[in-house]
Each structure stands twice: as structure tokens, then as C-alpha cells.
C-alpha atoms as a PDB file:
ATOM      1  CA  UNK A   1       0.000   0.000   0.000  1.00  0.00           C
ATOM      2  CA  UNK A   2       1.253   3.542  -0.775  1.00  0.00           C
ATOM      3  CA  UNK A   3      -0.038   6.619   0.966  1.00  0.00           C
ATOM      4  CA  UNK A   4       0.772   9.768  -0.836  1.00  0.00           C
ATOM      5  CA  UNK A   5       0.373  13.626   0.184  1.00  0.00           C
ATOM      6  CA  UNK A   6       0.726  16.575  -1.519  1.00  0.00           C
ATOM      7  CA  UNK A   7       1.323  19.917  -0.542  1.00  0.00           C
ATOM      8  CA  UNK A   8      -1.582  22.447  -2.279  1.00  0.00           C
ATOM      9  CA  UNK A   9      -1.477  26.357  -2.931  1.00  0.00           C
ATOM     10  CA  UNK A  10      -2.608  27.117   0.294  1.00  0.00           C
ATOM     11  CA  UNK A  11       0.534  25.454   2.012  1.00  0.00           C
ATOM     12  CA  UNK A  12      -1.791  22.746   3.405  1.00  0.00           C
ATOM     13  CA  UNK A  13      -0.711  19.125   2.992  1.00  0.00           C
ATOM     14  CA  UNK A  14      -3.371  16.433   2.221  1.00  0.00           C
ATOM     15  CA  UNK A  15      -3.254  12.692   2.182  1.00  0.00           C
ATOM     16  CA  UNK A  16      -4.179  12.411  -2.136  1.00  0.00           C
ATOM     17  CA  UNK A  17      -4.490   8.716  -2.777  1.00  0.00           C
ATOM     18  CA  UNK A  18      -3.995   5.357  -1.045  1.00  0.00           C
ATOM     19  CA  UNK A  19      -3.644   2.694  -3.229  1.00  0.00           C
ATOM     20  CA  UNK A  20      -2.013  -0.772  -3.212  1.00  0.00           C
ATOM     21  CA  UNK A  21       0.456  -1.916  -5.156  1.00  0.00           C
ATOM     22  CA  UNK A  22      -0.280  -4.295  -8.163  1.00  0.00           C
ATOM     23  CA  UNK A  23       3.273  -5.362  -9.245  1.00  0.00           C
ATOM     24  CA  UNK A  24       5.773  -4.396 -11.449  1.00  0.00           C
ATOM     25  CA  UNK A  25       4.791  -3.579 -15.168  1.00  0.00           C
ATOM     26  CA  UNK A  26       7.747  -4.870 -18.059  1.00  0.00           C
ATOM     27  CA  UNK A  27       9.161  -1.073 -17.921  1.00  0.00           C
ATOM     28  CA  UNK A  28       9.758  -1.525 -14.227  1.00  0.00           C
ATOM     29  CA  UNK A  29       7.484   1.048 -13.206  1.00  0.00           C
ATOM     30  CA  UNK A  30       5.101   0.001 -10.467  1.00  0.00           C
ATOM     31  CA  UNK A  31       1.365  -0.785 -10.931  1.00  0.00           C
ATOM     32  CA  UNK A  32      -0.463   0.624  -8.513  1.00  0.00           C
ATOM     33  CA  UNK A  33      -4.690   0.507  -8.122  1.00  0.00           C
ATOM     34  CA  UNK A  34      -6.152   3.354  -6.277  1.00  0.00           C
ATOM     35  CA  UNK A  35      -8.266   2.845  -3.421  1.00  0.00           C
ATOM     36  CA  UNK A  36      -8.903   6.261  -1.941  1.00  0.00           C
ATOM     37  CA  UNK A  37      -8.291   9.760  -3.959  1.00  0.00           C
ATOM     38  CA  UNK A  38      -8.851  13.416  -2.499  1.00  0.00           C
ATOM     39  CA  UNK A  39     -11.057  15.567  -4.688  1.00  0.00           C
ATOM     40  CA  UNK A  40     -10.288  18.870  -4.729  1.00  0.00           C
ATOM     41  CA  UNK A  41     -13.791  20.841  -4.298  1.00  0.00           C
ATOM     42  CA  UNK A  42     -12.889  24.525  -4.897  1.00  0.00           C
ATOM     43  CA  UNK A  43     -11.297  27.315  -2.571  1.00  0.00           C
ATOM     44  CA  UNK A  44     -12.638  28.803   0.466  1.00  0.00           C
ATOM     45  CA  UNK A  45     -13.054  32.218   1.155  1.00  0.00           C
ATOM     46  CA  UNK A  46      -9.815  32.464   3.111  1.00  0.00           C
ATOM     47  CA  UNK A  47      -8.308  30.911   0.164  1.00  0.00           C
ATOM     48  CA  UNK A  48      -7.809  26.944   1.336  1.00  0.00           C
ATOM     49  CA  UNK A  49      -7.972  24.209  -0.539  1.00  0.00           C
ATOM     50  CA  UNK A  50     -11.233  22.350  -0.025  1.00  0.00           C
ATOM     51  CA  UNK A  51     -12.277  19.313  -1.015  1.00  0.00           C
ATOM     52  CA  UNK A  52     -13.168  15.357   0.254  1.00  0.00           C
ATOM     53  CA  UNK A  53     -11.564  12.178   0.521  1.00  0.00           C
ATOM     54  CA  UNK A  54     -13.815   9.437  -1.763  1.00  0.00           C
ATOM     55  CA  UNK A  55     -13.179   6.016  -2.490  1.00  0.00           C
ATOM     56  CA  UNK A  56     -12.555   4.781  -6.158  1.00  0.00           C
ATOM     57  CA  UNK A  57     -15.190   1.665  -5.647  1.00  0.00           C
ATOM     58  CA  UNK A  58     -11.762  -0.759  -6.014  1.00  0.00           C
ATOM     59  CA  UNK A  59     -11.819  -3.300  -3.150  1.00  0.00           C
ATOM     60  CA  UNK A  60      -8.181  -4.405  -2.481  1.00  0.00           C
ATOM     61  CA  UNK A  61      -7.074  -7.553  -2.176  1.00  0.00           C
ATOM     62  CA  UNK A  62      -6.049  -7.581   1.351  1.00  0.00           C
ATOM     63  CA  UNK A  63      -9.768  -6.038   1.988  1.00  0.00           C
ATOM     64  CA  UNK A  64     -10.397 -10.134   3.664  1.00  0.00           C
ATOM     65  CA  UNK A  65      -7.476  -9.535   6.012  1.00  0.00           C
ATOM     66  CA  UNK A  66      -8.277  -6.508   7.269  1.00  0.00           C
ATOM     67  CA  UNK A  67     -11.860  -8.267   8.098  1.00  0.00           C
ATOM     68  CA  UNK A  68      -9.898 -10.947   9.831  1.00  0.00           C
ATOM     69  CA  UNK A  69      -7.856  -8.471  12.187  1.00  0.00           C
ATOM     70  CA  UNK A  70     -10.900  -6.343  13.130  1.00  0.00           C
ATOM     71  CA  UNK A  71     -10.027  -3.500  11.495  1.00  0.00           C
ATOM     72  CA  UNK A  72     -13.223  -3.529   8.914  1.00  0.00           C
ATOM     73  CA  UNK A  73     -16.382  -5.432   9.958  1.00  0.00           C
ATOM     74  CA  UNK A  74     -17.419  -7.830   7.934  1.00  0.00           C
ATOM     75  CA  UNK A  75     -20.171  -6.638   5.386  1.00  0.00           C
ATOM     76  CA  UNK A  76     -19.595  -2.979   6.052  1.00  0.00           C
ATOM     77  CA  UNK A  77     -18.784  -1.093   2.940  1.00  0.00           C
ATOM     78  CA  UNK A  78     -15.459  -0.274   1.810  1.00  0.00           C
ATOM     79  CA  UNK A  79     -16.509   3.472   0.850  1.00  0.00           C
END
């Protein structure tokens, strides 16, 4: 998994996308498939960034382990 944040015009940092890694491609760049993704909204009156963390609808595969340690219940959804 691969968290990354970027740093916005306002000089606020934000967690952008989560997403697990899929494996290597034949160019040697990674794969990844993103599970989580900030959208960016608009700009507030004071001039920062706003905007909401949504999930991409891909369930990754260690979703099943998570259930298994108690971090997700079982049959909640993964949005």
C-alpha cells in the first residue's frame, strides 16, 4: 500500500491517494490501483484548498485480512 500527500497552494498538505500496489509492469514502473483519492472541491473564502476524501469503488485484495484483524467489519462497505 502507498499513501501519498501533496502539498496544495494554500501550504496545506493532504493525504491524495492510497492505493495498493499491483506489481511491477515490463518497464519496471510500479502498478499501482487506487483505493482512496482526495477531490479537490474549490477554494474557500480564506483561500484553502477544499475538497473530500472518496473512495474509487476498487476493493483491495487484502480487503479479507483486514476483516480478519478487526479493522473492517465484515459486510460494512469499503466506501
Amino acid at each position: 500500500m502507498i499513501v501519498q500527500q501533496s502539498r496544495f497552494s494554500d501550504g496545506s498538505r493532504k493525504v491524495t491517494q492510497i492505493a495498493e500496489v499491483a506489481g511491477l509492469e515490463d518497464d519496471g514502473m510500479i502498478e499501482l490501483l487506487p483505493i482512496f483519492e482526495y477531490e479537490r472541491t474549490g477554494t474557500g473564502s480564506a483561500g484553502q484548498v477544499m475538497g473530500r476524501f472518496r473512495s474509487t469503488g476498487y476493493l483491495p485484495s487484502f480487503l479479507d485480512e483486514f476483516i480478519v484483524m478487526g479493522l473492517i467489519k465484515s459486510g460494512e462497505p469499503f466506501l
